[in-house]
C-alpha atoms as a PDB file:
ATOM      1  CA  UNK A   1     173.905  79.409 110.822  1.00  0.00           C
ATOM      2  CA  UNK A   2     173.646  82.636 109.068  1.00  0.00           C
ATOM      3  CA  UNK A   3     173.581  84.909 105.972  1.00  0.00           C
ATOM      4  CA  UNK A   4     175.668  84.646 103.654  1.00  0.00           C
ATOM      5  CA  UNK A   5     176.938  88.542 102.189  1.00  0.00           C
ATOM      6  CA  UNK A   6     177.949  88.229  99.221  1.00  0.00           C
ATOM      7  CA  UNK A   7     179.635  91.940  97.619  1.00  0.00           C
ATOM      8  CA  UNK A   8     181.305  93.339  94.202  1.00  0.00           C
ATOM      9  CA  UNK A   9     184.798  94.494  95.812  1.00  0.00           C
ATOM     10  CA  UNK A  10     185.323  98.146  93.666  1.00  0.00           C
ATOM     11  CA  UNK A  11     188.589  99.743  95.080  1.00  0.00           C
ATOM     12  CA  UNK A  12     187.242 102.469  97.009  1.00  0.00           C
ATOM     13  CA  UNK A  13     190.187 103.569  98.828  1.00  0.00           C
ATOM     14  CA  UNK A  14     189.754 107.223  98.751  1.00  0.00           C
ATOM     15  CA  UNK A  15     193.445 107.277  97.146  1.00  0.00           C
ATOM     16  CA  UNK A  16     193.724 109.277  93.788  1.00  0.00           C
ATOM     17  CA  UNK A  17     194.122 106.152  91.973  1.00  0.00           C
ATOM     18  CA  UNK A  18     190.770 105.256  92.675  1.00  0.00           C
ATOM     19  CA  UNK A  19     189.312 108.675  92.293  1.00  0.00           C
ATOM     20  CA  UNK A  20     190.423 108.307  88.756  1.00  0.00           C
ATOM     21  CA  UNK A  21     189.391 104.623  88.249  1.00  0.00           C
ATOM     22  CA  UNK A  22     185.884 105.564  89.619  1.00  0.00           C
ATOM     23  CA  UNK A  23     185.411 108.855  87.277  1.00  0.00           C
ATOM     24  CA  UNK A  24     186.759 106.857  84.099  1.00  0.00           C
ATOM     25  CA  UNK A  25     183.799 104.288  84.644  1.00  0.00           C
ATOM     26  CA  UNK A  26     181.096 107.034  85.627  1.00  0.00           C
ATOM     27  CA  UNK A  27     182.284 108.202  82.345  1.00  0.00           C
ATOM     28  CA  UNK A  28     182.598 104.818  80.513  1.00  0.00           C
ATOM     29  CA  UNK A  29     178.565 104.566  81.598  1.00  0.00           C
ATOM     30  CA  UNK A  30     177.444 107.466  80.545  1.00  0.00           C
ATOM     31  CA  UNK A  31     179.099 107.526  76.956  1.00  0.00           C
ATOM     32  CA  UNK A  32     177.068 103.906  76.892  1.00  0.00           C
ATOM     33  CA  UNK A  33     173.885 105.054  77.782  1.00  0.00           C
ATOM     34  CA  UNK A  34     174.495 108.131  74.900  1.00  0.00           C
ATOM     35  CA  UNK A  35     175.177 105.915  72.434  1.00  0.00           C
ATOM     36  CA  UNK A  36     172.550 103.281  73.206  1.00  0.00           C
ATOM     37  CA  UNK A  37     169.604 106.305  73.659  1.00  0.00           C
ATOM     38  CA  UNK A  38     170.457 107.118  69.912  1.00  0.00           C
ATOM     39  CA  UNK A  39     170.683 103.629  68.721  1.00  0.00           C
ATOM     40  CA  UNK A  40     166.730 103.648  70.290  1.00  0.00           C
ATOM     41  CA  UNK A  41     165.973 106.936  68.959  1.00  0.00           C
ATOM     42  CA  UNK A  42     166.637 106.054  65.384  1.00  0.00           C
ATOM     43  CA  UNK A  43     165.175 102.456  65.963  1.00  0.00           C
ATOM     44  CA  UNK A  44     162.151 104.171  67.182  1.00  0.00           C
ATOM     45  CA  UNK A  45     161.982 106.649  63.924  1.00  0.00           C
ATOM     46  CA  UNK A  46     162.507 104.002  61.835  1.00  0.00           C
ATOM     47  CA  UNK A  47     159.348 102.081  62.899  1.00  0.00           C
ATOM     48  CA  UNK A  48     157.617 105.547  62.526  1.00  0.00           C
ATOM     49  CA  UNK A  49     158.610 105.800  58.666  1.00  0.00           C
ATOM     50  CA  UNK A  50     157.264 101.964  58.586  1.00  0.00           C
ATOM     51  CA  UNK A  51     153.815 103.279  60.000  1.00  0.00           C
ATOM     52  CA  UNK A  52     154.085 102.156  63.708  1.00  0.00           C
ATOM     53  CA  UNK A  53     152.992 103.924  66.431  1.00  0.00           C
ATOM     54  CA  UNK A  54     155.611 104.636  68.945  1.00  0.00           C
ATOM     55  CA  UNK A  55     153.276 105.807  72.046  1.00  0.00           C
ATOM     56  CA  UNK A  56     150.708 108.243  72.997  1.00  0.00           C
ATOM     57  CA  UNK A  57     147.091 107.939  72.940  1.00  0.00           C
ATOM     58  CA  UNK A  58     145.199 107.569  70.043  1.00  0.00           C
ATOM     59  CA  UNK A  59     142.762 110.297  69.666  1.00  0.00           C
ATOM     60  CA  UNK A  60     138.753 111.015  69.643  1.00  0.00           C
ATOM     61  CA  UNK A  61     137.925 109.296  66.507  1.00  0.00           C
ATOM     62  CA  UNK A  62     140.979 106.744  66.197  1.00  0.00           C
ATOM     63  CA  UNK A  63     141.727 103.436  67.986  1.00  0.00           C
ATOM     64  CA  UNK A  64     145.468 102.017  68.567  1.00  0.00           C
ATOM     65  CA  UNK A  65     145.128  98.451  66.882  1.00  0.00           C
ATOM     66  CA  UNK A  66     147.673  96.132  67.804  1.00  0.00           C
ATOM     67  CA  UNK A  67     149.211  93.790  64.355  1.00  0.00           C
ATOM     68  CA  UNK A  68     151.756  90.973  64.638  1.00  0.00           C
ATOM     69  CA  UNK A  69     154.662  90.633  62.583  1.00  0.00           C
ATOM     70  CA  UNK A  70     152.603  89.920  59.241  1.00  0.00           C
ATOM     71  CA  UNK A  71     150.508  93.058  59.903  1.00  0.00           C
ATOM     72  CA  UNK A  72     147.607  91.221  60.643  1.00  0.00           C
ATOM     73  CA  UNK A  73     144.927  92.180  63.517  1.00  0.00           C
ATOM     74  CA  UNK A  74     145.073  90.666  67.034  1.00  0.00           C
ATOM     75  CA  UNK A  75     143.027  93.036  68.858  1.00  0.00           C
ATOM     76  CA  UNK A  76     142.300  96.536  69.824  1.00  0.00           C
ATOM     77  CA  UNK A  77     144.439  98.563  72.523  1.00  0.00           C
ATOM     78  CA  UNK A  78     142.305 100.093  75.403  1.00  0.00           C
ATOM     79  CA  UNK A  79     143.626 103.303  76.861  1.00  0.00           C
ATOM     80  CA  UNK A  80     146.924 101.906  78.959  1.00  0.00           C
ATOM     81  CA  UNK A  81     147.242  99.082  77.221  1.00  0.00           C
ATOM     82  CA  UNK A  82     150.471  97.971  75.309  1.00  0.00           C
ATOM     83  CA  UNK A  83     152.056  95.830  73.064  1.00  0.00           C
ATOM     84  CA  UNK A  84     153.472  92.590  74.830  1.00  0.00           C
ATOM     85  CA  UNK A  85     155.683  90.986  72.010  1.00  0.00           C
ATOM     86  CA  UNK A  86     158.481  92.508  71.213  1.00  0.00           C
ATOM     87  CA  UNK A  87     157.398  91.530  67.352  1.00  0.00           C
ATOM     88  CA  UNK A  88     154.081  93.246  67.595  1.00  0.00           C
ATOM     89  CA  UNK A  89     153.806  96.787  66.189  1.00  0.00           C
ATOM     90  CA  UNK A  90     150.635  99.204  66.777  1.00  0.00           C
ATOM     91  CA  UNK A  91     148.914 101.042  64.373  1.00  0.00           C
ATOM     92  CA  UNK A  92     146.034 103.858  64.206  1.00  0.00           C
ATOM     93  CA  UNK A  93     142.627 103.136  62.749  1.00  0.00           C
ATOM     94  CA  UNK A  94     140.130 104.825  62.539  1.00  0.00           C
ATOM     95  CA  UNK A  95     136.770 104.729  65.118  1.00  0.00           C
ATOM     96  CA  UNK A  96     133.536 104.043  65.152  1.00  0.00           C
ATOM     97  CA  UNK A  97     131.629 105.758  62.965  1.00  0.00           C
ATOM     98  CA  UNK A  98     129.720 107.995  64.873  1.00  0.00           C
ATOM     99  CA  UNK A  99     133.257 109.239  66.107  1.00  0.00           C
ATOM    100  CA  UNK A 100     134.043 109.774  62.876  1.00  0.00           C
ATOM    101  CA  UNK A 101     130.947 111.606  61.869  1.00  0.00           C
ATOM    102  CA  UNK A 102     132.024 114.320  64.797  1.00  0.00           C
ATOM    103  CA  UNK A 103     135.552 114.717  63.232  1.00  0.00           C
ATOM    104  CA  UNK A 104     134.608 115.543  59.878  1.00  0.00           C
ATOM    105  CA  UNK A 105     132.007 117.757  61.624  1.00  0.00           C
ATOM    106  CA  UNK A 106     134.646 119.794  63.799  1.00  0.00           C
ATOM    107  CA  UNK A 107     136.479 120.201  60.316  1.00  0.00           C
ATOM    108  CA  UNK A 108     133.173 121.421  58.580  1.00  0.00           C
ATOM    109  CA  UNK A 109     132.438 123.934  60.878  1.00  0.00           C
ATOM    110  CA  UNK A 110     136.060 125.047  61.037  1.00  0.00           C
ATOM    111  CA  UNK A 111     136.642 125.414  56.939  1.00  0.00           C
ATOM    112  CA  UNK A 112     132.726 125.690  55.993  1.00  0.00           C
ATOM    113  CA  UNK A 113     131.360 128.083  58.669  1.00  0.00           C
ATOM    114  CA  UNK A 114     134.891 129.658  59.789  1.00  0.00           C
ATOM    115  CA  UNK A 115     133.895 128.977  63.631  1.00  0.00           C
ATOM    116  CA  UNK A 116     136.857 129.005  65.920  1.00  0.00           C
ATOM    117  CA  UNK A 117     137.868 126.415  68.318  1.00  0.00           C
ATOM    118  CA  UNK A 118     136.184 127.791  71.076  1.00  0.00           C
ATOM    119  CA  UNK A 119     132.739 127.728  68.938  1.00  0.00           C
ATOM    120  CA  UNK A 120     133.116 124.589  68.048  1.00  0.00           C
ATOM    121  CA  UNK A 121     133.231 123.202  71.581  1.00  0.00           C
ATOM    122  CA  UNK A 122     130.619 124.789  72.974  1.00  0.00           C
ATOM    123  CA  UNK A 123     128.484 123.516  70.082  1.00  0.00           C
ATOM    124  CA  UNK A 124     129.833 119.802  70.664  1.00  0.00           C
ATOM    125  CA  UNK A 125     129.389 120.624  74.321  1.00  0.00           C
ATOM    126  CA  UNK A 126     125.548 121.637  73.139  1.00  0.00           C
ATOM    127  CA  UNK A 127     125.065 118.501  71.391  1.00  0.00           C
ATOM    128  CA  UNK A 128     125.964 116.903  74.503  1.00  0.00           C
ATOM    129  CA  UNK A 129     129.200 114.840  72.795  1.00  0.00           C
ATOM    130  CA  UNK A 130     132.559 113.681  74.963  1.00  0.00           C
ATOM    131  CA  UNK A 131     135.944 113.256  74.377  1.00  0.00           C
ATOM    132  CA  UNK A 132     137.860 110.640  74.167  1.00  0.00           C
ATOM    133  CA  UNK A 133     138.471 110.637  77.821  1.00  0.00           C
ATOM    134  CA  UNK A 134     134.862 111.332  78.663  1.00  0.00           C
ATOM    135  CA  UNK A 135     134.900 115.085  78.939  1.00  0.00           C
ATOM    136  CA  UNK A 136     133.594 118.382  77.973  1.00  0.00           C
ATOM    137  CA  UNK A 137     135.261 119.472  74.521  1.00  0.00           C
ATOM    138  CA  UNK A 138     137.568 122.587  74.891  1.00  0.00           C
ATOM    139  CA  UNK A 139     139.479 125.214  72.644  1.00  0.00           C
ATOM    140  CA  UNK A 140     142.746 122.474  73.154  1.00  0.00           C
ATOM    141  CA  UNK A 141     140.725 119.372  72.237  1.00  0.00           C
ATOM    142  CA  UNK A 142     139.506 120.774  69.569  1.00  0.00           C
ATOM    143  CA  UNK A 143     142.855 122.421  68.513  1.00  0.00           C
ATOM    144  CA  UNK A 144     143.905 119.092  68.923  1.00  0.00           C
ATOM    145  CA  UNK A 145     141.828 117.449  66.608  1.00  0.00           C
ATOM    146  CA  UNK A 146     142.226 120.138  63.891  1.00  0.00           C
ATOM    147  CA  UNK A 147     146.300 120.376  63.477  1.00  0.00           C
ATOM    148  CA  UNK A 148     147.328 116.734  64.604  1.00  0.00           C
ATOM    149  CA  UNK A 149     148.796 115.302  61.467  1.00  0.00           C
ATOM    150  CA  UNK A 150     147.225 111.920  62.861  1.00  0.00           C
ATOM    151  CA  UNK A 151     143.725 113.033  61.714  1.00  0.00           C
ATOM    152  CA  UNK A 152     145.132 113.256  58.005  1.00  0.00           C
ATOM    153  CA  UNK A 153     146.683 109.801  57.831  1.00  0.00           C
ATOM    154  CA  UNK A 154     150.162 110.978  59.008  1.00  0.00           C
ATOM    155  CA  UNK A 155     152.978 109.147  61.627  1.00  0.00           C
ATOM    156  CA  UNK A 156     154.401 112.269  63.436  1.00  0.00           C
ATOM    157  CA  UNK A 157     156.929 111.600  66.006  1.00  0.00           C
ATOM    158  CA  UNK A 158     159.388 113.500  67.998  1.00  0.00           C
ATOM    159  CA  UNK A 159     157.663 116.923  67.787  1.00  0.00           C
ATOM    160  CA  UNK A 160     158.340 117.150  71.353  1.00  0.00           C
ATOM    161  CA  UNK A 161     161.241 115.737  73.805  1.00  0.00           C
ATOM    162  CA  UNK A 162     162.392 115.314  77.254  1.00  0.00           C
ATOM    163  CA  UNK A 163     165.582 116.198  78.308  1.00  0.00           C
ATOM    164  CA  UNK A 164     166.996 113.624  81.306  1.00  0.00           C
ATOM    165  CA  UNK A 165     163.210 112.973  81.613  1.00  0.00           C
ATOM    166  CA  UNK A 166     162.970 116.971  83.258  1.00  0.00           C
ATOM    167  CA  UNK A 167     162.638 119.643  80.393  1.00  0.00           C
ATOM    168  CA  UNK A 168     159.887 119.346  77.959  1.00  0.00           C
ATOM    169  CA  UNK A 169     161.773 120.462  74.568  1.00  0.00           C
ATOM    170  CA  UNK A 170     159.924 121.446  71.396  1.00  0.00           C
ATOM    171  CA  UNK A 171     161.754 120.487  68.767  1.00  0.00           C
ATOM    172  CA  UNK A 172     161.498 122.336  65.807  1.00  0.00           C
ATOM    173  CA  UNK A 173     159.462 120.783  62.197  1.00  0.00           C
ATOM    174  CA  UNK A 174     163.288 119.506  60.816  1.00  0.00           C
ATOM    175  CA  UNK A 175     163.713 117.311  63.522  1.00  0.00           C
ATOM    176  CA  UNK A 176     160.570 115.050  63.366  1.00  0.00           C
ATOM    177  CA  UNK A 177     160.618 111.725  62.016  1.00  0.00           C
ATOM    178  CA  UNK A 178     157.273 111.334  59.609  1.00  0.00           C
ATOM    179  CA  UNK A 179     155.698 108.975  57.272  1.00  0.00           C
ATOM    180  CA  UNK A 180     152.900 110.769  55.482  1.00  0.00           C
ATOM    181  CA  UNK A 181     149.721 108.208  54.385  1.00  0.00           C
ATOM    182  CA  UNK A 182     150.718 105.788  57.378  1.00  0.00           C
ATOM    183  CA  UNK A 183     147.397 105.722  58.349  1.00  0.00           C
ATOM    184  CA  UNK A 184     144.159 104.747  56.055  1.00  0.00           C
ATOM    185  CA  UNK A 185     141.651 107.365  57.507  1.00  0.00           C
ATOM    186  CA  UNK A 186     138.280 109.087  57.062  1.00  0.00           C
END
């Protein structure tokens, strides 16, 4: 009685034959992996320029709603959450309304009164409102809120990459994928 090993056999002799064998596969894998990371990418940007959502978090005043196939509603997507059917799609919607009533706010004060982003915070800090994530507003949240294309309807995606999953790349405005009115908002 005992365990049965079981092993793929890869000639491995250390010869120059199999030096050559074993860099022609290393490269044989990683040509694959190119070419099916850009078959993703332009999957992905083709749901975007449908009106899906392909990630990130939805945003103080919007809610990630999860549709089927038919776009109809199954449910709402909590903060982690995500899709399980490979046939569902996710799209942005907009919050409850006093959520809402604080966006267009943060925009009034920005065009109306000219306050900067770092008034505006410490007036929503005043009136004792959170973020999204339960926080004190800051000059980036609010930044946030006034120039992310989300907050005017838009599907924005690849404004930023990661190289080998390392270096954060910003990519410049001709690479992003878009679909403008993807979203019905305020």
């Amino acid at each position: 009685m005992g365990i049965q090993v079981a092993q793929s056999i890869t000639c491995n002799s250390g010869s120059p034959v199999s030096t050559i064998v074993k860099g022609v596969k290393r490269a044989m894998a990683g040509e694959y992996s190119r070419e099916l990371s850009a078959k993703v990418f332009a999957g992905q940007c083709q749901l975007i320029e449908l009106g899906f959502r392909q990630g990130g978090p939805a945003g103080y005043g919007l809610r990630r709603i999860l549709v089927d196939q038919h776009g109809l509603m199954k449910s709402e997507l909590q903060r982690g959450e995500h899709k399980c059917l490979q046939t569902d799609r996710v799209i942005l919607m907009p919050g409850p309304e006093s959520e809402i009533r604080i966006v267009n706010l943060v925009y009034n004060w920005f065009i109306d009164e000219s306050l900067n982003e770092y008034e505006i915070a410490a007036r929503l800090n005043e009136m004792r409102v959170r973020t999204d994530l339960g926080r004190e507003w800051t000059r980036a949240t609010v930044r946030e809120v006034l120039t992310n294309e989300k907050y005017i309807g838009n599907n924005v995606y690849n404004r930023v990459s990661f190289k080998l999953k390392k270096t954060r790349v910003v990519n410049p405005p001709d690479m992003w994928s878009r679909k403008e009115g993807a979203f019905q908002l305020y």
